[in-house]
N, C-alpha and C. Protein backbone atom coordinates (compact mmCIF):
# COMPACT_ATOMS: atom_id res chain seq x y z
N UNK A 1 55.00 42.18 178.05
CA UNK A 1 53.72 41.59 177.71
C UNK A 1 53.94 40.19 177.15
N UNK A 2 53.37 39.15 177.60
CA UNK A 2 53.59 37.95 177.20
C UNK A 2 52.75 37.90 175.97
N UNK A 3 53.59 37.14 175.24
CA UNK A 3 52.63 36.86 173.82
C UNK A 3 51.40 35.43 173.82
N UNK A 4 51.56 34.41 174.96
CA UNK A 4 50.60 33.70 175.55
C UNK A 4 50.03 33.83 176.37
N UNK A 5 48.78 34.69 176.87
CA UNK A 5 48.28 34.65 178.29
C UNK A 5 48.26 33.27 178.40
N UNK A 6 48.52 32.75 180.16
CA UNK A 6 48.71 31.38 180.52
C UNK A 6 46.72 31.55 180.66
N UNK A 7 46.31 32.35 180.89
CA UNK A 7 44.61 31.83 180.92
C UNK A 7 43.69 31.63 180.12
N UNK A 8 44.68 31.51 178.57
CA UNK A 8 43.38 31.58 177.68
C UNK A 8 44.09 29.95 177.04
N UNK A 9 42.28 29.66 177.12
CA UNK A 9 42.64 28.21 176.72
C UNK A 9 43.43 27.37 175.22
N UNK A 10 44.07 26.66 175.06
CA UNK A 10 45.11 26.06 173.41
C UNK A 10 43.57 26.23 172.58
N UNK A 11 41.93 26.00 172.44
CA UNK A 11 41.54 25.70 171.33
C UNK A 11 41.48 26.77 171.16
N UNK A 12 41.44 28.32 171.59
CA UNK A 12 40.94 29.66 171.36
C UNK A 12 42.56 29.72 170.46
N UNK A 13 43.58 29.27 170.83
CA UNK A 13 44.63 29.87 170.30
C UNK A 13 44.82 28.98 169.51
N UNK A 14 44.35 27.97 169.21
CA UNK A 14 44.96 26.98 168.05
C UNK A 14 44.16 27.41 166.45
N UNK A 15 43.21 28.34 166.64
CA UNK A 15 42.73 29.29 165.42
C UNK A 15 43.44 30.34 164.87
N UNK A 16 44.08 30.96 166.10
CA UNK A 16 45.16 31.75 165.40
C UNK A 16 46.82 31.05 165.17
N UNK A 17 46.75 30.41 165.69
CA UNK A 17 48.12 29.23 165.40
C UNK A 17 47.70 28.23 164.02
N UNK A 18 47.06 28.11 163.82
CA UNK A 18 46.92 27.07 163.00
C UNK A 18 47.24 27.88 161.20
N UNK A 19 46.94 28.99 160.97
CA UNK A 19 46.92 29.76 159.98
C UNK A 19 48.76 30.20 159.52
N UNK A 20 49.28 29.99 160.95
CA UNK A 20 50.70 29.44 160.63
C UNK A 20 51.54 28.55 160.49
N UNK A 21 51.03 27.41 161.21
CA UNK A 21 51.64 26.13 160.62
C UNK A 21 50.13 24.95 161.33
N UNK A 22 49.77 23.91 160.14
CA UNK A 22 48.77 23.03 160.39
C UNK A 22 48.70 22.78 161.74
N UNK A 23 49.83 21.86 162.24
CA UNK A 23 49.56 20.76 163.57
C UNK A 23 50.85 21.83 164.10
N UNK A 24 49.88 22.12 165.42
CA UNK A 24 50.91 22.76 166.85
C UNK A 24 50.97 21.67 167.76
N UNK A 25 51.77 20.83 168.58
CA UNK A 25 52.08 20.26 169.18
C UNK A 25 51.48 20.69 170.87
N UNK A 26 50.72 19.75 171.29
CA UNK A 26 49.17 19.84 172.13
C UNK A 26 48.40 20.89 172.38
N UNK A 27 47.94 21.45 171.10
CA UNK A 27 46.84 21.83 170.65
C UNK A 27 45.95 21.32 170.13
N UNK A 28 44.31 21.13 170.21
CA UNK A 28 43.14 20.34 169.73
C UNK A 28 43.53 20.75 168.53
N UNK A 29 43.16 20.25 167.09
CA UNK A 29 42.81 20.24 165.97
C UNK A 29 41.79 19.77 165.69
N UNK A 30 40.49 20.71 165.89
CA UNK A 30 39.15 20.46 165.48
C UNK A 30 37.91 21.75 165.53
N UNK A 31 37.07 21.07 164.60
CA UNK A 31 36.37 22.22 164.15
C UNK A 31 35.27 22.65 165.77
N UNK A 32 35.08 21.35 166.02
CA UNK A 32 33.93 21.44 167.06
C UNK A 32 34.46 22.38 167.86
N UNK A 33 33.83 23.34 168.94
CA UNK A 33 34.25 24.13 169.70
C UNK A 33 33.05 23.97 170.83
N UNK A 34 33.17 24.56 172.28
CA UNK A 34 32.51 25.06 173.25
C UNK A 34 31.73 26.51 173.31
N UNK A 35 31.22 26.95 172.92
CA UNK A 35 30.75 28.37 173.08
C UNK A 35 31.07 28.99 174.20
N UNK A 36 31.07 28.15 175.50
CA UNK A 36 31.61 29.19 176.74
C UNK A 36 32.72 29.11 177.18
N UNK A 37 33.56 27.92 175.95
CA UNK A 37 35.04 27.89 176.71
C UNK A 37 35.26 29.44 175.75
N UNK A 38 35.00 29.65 174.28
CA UNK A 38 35.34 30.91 173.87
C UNK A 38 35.29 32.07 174.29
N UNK A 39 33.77 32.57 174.74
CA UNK A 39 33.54 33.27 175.66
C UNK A 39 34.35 33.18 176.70
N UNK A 40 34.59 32.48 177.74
CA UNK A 40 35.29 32.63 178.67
C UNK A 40 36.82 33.10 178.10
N UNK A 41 37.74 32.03 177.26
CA UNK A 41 38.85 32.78 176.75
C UNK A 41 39.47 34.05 176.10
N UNK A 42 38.09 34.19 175.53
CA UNK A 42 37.51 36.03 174.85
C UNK A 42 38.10 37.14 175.66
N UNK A 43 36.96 36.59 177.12
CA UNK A 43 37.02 37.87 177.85
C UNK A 43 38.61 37.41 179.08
N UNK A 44 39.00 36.37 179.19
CA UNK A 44 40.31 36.99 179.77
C UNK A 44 41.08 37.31 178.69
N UNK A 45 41.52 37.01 178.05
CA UNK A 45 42.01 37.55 176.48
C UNK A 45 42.21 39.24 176.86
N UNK A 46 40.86 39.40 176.34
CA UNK A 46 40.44 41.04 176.82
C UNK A 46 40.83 41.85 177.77
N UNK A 47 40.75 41.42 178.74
CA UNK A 47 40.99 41.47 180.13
C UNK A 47 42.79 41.79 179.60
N UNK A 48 43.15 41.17 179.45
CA UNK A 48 44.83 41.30 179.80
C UNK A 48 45.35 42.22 178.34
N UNK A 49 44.11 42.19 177.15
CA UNK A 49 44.85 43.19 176.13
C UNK A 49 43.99 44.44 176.73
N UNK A 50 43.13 44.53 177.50
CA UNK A 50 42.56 46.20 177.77
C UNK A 50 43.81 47.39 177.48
N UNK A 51 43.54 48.67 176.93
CA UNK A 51 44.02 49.02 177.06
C UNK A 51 45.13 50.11 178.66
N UNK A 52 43.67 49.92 179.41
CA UNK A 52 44.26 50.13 180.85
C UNK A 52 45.23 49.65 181.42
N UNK A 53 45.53 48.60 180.81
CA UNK A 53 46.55 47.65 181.66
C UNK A 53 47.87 47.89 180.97
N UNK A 54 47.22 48.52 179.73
CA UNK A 54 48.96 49.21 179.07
C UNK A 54 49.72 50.41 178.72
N UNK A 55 48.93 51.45 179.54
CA UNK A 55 49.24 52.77 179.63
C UNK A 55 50.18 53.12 179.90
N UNK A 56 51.06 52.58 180.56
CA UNK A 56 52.23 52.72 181.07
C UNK A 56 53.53 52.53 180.10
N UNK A 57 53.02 51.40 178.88
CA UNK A 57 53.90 50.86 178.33
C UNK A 57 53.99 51.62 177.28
N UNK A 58 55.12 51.05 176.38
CA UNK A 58 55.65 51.91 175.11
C UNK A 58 54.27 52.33 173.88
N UNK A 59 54.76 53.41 173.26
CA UNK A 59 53.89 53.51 172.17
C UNK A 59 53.59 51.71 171.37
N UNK A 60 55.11 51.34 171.11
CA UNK A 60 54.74 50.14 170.44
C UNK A 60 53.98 48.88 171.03
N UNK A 61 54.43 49.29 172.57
CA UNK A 61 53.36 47.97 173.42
C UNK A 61 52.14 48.11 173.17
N UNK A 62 51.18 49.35 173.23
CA UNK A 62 50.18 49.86 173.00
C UNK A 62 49.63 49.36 171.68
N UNK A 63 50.49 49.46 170.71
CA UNK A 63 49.92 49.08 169.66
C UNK A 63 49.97 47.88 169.13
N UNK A 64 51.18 47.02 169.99
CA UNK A 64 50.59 45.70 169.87
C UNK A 64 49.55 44.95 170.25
N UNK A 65 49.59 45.32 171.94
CA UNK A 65 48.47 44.96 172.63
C UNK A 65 46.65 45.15 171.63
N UNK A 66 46.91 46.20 171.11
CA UNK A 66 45.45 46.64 170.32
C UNK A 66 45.74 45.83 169.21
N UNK A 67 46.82 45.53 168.55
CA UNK A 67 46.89 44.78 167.52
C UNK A 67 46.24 43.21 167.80
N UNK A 68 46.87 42.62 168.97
CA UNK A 68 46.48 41.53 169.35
C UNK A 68 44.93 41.34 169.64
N UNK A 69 44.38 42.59 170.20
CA UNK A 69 43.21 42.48 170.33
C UNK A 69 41.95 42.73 169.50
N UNK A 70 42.40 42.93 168.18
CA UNK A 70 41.92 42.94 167.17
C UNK A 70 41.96 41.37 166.32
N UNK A 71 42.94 40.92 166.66
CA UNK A 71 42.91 39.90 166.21
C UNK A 71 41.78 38.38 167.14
N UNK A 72 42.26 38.82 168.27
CA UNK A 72 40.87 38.29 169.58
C UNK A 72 39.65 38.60 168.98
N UNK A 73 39.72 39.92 168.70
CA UNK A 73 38.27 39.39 168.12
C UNK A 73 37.76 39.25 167.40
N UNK A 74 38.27 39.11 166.29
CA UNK A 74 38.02 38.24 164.68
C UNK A 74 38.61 36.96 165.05
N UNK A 75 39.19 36.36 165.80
CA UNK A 75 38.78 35.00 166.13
C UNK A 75 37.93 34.58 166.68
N UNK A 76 37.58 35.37 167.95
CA UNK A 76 36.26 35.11 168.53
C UNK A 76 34.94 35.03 167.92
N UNK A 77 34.95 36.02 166.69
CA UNK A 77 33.95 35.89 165.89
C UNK A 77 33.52 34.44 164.78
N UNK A 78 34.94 34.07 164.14
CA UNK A 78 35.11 33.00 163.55
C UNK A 78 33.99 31.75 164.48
N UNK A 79 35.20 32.02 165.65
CA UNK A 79 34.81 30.60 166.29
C UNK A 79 33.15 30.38 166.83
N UNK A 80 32.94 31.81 167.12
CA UNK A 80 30.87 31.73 168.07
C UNK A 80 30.03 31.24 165.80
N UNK A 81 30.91 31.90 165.11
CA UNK A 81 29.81 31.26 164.04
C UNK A 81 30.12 30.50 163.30
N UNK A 82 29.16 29.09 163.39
CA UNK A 82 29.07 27.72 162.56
C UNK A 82 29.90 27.84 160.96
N UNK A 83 29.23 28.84 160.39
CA UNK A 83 29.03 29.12 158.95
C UNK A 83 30.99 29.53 158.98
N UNK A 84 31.37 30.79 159.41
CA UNK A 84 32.51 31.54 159.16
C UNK A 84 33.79 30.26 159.93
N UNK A 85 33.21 29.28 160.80
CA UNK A 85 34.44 28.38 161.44
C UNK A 85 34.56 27.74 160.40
N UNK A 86 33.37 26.80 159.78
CA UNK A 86 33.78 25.70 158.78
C UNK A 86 34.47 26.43 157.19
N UNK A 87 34.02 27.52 157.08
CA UNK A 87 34.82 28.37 156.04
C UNK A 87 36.20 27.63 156.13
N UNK A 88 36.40 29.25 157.68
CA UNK A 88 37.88 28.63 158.13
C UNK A 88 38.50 27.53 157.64
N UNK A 89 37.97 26.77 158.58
CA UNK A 89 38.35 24.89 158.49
C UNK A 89 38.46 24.58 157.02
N UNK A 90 37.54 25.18 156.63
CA UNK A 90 37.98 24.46 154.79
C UNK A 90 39.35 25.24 154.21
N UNK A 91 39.23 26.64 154.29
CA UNK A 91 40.71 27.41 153.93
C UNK A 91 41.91 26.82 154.37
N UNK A 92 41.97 26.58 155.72
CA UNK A 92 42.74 26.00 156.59
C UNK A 92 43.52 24.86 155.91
N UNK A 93 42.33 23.87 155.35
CA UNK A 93 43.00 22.84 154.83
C UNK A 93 43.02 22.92 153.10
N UNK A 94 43.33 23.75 152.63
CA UNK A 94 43.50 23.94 151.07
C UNK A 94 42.31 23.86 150.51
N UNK A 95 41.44 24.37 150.86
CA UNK A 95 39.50 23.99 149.77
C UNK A 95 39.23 25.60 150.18
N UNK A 96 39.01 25.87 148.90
CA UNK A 96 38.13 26.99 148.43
C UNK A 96 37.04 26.85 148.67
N UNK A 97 36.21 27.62 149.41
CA UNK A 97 35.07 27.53 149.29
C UNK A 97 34.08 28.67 149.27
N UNK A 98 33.05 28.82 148.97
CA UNK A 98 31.72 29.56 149.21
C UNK A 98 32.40 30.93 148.41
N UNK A 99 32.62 30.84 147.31
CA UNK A 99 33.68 31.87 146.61
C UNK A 99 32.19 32.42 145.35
N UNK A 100 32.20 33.23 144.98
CA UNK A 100 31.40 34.25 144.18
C UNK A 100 31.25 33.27 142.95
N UNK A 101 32.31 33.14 142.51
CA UNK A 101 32.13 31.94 141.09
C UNK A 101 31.81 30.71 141.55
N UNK A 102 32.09 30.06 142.44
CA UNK A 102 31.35 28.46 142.88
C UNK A 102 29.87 28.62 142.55
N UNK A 103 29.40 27.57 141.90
CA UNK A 103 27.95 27.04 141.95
C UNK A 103 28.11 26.47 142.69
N UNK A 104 26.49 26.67 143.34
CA UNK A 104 26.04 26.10 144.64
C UNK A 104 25.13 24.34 144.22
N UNK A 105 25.69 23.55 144.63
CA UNK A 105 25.35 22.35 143.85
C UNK A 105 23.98 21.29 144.37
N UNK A 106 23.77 21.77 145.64
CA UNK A 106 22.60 21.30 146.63
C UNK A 106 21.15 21.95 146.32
N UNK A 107 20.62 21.38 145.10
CA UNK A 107 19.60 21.93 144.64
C UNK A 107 17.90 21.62 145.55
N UNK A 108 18.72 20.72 146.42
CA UNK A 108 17.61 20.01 146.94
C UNK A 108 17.18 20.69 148.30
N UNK A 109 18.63 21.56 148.65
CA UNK A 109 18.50 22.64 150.14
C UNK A 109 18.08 24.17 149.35
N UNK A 110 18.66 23.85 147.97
CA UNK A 110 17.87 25.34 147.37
C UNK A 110 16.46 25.62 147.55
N UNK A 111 15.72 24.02 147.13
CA UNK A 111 14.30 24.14 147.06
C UNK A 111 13.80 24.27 148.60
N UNK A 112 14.29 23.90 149.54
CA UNK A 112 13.70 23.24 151.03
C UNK A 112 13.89 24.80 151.16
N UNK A 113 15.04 25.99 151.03
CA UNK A 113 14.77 26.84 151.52
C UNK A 113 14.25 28.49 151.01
N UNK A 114 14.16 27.79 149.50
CA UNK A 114 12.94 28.47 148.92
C UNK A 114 11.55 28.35 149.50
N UNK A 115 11.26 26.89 149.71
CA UNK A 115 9.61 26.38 150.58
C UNK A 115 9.33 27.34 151.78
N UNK A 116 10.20 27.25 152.85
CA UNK A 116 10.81 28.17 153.98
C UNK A 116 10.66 29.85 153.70
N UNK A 117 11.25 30.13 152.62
CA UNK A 117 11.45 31.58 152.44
C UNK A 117 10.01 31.91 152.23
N UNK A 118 9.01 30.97 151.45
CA UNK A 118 7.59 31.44 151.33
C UNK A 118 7.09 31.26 151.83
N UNK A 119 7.24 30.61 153.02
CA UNK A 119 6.24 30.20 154.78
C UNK A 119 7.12 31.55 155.12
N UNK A 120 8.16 32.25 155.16
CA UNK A 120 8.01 33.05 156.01
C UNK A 120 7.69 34.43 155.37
N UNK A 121 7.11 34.46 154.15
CA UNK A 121 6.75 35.82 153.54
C UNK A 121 5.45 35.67 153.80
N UNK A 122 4.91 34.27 154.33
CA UNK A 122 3.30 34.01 154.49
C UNK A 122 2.99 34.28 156.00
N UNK A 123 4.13 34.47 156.56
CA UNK A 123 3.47 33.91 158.00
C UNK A 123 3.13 35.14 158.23
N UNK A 124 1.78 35.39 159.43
CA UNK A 124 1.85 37.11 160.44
C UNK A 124 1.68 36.70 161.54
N UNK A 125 2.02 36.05 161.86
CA UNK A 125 2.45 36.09 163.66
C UNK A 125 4.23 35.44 164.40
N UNK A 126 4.41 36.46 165.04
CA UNK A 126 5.25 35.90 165.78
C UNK A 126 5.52 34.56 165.51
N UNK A 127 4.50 33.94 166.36
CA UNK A 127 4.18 32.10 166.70
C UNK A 127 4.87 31.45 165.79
N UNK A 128 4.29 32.03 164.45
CA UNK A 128 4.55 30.92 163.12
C UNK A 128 5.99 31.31 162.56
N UNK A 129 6.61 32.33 162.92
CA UNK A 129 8.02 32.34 162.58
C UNK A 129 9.07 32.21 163.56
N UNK A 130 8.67 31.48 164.78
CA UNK A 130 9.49 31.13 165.69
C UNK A 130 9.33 29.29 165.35
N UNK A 131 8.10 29.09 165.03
CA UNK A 131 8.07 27.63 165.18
C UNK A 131 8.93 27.13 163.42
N UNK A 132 9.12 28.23 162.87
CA UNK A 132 10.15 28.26 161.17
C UNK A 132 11.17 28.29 162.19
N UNK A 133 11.90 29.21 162.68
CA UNK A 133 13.25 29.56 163.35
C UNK A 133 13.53 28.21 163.85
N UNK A 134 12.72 27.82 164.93
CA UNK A 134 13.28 26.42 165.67
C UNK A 134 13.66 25.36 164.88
N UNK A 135 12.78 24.74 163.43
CA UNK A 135 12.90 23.92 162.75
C UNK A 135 14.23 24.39 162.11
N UNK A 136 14.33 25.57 161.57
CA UNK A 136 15.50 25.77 161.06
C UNK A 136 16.85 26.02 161.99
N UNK A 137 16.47 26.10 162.81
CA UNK A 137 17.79 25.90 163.85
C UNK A 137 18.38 24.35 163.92
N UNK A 138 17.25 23.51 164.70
CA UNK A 138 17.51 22.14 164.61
C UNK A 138 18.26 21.54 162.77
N UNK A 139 18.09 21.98 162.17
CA UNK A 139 18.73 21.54 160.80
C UNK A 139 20.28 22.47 160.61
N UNK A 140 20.30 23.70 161.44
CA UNK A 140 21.62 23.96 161.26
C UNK A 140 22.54 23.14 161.99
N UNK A 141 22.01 22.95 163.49
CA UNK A 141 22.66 22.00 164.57
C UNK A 141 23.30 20.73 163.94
N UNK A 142 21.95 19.99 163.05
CA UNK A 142 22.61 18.97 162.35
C UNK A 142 23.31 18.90 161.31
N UNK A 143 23.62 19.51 160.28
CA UNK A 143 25.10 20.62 159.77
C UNK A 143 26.09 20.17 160.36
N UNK A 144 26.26 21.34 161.38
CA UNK A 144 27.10 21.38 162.48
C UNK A 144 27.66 19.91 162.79
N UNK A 145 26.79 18.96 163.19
CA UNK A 145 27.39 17.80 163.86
C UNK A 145 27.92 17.24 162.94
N UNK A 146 27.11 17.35 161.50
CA UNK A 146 28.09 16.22 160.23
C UNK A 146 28.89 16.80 159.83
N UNK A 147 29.02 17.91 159.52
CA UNK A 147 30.40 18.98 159.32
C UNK A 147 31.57 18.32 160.74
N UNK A 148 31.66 18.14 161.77
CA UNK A 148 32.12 17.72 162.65
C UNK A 148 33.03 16.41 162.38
N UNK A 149 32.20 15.60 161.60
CA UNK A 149 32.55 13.94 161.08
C UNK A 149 33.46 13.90 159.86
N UNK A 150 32.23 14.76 159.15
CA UNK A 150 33.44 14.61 157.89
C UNK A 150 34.36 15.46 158.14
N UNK A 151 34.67 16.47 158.79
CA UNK A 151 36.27 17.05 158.58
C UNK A 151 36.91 16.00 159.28
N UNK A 152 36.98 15.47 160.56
CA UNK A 152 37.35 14.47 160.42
C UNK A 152 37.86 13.49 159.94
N UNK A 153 37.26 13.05 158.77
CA UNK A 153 37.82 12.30 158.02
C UNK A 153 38.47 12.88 156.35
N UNK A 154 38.30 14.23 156.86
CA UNK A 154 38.84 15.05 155.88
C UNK A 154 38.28 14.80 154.11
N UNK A 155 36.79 14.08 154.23
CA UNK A 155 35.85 14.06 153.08
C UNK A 155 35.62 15.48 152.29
N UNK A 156 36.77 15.97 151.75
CA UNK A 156 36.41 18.00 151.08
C UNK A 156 35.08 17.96 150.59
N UNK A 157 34.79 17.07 149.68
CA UNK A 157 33.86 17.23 148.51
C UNK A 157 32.19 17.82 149.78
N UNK A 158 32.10 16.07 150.28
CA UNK A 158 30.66 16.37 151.13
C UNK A 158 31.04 17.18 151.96
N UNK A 159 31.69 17.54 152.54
CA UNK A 159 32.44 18.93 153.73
C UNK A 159 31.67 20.22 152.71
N UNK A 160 32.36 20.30 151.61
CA UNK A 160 32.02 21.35 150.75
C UNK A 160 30.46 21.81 150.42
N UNK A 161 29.48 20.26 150.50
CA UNK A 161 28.18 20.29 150.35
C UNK A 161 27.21 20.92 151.61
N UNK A 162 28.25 20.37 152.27
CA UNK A 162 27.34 20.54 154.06
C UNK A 162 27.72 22.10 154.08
N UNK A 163 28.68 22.82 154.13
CA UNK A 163 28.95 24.47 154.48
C UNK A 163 27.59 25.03 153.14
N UNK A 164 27.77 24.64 151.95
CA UNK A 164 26.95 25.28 151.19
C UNK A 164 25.55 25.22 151.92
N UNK A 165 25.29 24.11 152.53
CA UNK A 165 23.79 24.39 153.32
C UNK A 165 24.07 24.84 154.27
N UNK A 166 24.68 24.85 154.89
CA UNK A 166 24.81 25.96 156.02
C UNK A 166 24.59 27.25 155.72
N UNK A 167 25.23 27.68 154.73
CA UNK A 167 24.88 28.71 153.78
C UNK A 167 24.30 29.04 154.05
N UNK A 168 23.32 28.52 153.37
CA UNK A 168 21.98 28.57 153.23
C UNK A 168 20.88 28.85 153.97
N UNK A 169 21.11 28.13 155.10
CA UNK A 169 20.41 27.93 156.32
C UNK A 169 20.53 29.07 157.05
N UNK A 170 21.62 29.37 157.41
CA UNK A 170 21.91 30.81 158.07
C UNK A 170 21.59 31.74 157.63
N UNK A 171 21.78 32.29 156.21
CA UNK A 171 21.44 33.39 155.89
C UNK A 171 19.63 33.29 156.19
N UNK A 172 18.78 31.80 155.85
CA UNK A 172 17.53 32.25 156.12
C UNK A 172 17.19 32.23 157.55
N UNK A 173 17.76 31.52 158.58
CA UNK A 173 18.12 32.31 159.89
C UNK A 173 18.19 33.64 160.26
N UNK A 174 18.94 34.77 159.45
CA UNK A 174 19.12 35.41 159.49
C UNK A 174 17.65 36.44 159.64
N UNK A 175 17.47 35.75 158.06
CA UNK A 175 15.77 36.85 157.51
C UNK A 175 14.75 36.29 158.72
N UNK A 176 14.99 35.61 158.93
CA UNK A 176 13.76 34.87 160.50
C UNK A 176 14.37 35.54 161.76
N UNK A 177 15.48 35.92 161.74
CA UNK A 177 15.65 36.89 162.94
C UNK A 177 15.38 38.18 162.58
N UNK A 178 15.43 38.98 161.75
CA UNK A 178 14.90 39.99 161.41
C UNK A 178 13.32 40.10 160.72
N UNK A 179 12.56 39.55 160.84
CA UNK A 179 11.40 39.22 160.84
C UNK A 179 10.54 40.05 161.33
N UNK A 180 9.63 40.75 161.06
CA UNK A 180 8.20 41.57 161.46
C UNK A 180 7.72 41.61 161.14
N UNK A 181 6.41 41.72 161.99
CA UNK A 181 4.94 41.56 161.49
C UNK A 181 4.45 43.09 160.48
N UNK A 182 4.29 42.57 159.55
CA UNK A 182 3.33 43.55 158.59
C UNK A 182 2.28 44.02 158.81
């Protein structure tokens, strides 16, 4: 069993490489990702750890193969969510973050999504908590893109500010996806 499938692409594997040494030599180093290059690397990933394909092999192949593929997919998970990559990315590079004792210091995304949380305990229709969802999507997106810049330039502090709204944002994402009418 090769320990690199040749079909799964360096950024899917430079998440689990990177947790062992920073810079792998031509591998991307960056937070931004593709959603369907993951997906796509996911499922050949999958594909070659199935366990069908290792029946034949030793007890211990077996249990590597499942080992490995356990690990596929807690990366895969990392990487499809905004919130759990930039975690990553901050651990990655020595910053603690989003930890039980941290105060949350963005009092100004506290209030915006307090405002939010009471438009959506107000709303009863569908309509009006999809047209919350979209607005609040478009503000995670832009997150996303400045989280993008400043790791980049490896700014911890505002890096640290932007995941806390992300935070934020997602979890009330969350309550707007689970949402019903009363």
């Amino acid at each position: 069993m090769s320990r690199r499938p040749a079909a799964a692409s360096s950024s899917f594997w430079a998440v689990q490489l990177r947790a062992r040494r920073r810079k792998i030599p031509g591998l991307s180093s960056t937070y931004e990702v593709k959603p369907q290059e993951v997906d796509s690397s996911y499922k050949d990933l999958q594909r070659l750890l199935h366990p069908d394909r290792h029946v034949a092999g030793t007890e211990e192949q077996r249990e590597l193969a499942d080992s490995h593929s356990a690990h596929v997919n807690e990366a895969a998970a990392v990487l499809r969510s905004p919130l759990r990559r930039a975690q990553y990315w901050m651990e990655l590079n020595g910053q603690k973050i989003l930890l039980e004792e941290q105060r949350i210091e963005d009092m100004q995304t506290m209030m915006e999504v307090m405002e939010t949380s009471e438009e959506l305990d107000a709303a009863k229709t569908q309509s009006e908590v999809d047209g919350l969802r979209q607005r609040n999507r478009s503000k995670i997106e832009s997150v996303e893109s400045e989280l993008s810049e400043i790791f980049k330039h490896e700014d911890w502090m505002t890096a640290r500010h932007r995941v806390e709204r992300l935070q934020m944002l997602t979890r009330l994402q969350e309550r707007m996806d689970d949402w019903r009418p009363k």
